[in-house]
Protein backbone atom coordinates (compact mmCIF):
# COMPACT_ATOMS: atom_id res chain seq x y z
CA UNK A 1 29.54 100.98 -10.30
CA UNK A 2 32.67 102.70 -9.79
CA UNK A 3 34.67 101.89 -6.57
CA UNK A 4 35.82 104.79 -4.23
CA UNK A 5 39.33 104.85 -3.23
CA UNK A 6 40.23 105.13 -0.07
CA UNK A 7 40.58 108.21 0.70
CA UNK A 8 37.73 109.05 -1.35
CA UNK A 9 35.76 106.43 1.02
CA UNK A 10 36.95 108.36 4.17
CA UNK A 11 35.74 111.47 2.69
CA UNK A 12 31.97 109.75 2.04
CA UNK A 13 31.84 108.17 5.69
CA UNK A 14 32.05 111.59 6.15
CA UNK A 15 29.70 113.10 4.06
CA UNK A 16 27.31 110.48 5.02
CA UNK A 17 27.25 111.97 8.36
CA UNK A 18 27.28 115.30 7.70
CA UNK A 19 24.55 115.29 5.05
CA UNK A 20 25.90 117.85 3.39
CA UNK A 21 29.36 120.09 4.04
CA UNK A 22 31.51 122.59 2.61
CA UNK A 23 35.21 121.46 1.96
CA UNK A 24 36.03 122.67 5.04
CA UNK A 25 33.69 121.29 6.98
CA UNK A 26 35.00 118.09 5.57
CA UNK A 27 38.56 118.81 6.72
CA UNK A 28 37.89 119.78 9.92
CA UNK A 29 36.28 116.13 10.14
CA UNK A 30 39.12 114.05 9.44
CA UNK A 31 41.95 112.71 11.61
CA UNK A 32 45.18 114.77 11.87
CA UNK A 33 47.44 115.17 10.09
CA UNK A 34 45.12 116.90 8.35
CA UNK A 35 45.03 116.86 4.64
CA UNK A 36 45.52 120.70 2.81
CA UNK A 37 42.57 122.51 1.97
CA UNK A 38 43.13 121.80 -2.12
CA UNK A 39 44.01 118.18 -1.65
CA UNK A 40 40.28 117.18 -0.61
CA UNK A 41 38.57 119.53 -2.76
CA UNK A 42 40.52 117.95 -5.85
CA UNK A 43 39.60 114.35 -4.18
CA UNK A 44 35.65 115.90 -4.21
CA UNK A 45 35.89 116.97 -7.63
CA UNK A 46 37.07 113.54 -8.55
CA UNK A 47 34.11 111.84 -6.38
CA UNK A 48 31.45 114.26 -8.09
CA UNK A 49 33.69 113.35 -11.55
CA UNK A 50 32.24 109.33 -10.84
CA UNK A 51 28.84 110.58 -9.86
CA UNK A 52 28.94 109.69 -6.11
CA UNK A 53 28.22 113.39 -4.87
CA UNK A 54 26.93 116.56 -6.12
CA UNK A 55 26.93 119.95 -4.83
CA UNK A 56 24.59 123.02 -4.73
CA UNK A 57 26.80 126.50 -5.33
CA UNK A 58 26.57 129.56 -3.32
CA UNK A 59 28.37 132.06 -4.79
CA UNK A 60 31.67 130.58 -5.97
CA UNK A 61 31.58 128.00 -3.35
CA UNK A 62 29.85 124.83 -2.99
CA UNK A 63 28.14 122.68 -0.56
CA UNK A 64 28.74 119.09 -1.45
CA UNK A 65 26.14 116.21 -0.29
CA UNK A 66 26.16 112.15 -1.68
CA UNK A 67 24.14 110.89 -4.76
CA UNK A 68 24.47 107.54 -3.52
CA UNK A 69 23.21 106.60 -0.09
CA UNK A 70 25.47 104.30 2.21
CA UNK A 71 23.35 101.69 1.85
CA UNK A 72 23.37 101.21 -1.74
CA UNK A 73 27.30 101.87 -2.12
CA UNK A 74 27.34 98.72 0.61
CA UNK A 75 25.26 96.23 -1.47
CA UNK A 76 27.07 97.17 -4.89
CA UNK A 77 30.71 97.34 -3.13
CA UNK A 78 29.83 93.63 -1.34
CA UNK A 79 28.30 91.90 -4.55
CA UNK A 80 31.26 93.29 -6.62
CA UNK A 81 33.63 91.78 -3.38
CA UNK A 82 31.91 88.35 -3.02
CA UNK A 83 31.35 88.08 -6.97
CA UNK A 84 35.14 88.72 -7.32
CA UNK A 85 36.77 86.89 -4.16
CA UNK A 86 34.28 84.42 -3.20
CA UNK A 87 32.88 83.45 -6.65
CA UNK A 88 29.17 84.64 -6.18
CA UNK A 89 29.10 82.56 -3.63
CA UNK A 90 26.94 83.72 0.31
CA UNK A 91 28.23 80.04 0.91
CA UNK A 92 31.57 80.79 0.82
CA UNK A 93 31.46 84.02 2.45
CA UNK A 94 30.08 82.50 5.57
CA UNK A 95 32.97 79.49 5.51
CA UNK A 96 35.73 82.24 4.96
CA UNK A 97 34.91 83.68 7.99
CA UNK A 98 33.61 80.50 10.42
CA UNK A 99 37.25 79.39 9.27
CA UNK A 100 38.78 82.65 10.14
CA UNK A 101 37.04 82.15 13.53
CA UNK A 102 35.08 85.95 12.61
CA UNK A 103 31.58 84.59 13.60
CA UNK A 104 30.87 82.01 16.16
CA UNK A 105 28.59 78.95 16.16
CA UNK A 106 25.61 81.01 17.66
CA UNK A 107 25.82 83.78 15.67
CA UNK A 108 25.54 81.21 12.83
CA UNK A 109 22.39 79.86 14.40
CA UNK A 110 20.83 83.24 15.06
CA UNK A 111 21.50 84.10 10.85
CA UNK A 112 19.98 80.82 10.50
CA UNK A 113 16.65 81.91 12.41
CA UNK A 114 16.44 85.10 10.41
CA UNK A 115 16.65 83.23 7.24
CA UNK A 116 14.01 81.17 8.52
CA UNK A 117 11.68 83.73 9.48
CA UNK A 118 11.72 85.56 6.04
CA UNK A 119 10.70 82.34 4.76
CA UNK A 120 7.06 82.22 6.34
């Protein structure tokens, strides 16, 4: 799977929301400074270029809407990152962050009961 750049990534938080939008719909979404009108439709084109969205045309413009739900982009973007950075390991994932002090003892211990009750 392809990876979205960031900016392409803003733009499908957003589109994930809205369901489906019209480029400036999109715009009128994101954070000032606001990107220019052409900017995000050429960043669309390039995001319906990797197969991530699609649009439906009325007249000669077109209402864009994702190919790829938010969940699935999250499983393939977090195998490809723990594959890559933590060497395939859920093991290692967990250390990296109990030694970054992300996740505390009993939030360890409540993962540890839901593993446990998908096992009966």
């Amino acid at each position: 799977m392809d990876k979205l750049t960031t900016k392409e990534e803003e733009l499908m938080q957003i589109l994930w929301k809205l369901k489906k939008a019209f480029v400036k719909e999109l715009v009128a979404e994101m954070p000032e400074p606001k990107p220019h009108y052409n900017t995000v439709s050429t960043v669309i084109r390039k995001m319906e270029e990797k197969g991530f969205i699609a649009h439906e045309a009325f007249g000669n413009t077109h209402r864009y809407y994702p190919k790829i739900s938010k969940d699935n982009y999250r499983k393939g973007y977090f195998s490809n990152a723990i594959d890559n950075y933590f060497g395939n390991s859920y093991k290692n994932v967990v250390s990296f962050f109990a030694n970054e002090e992300k996740i505390s003892a009993d939030e360890l211990r409540e993962i540890i009961k839901i593993i446990e009750s998908k096992k009966d």
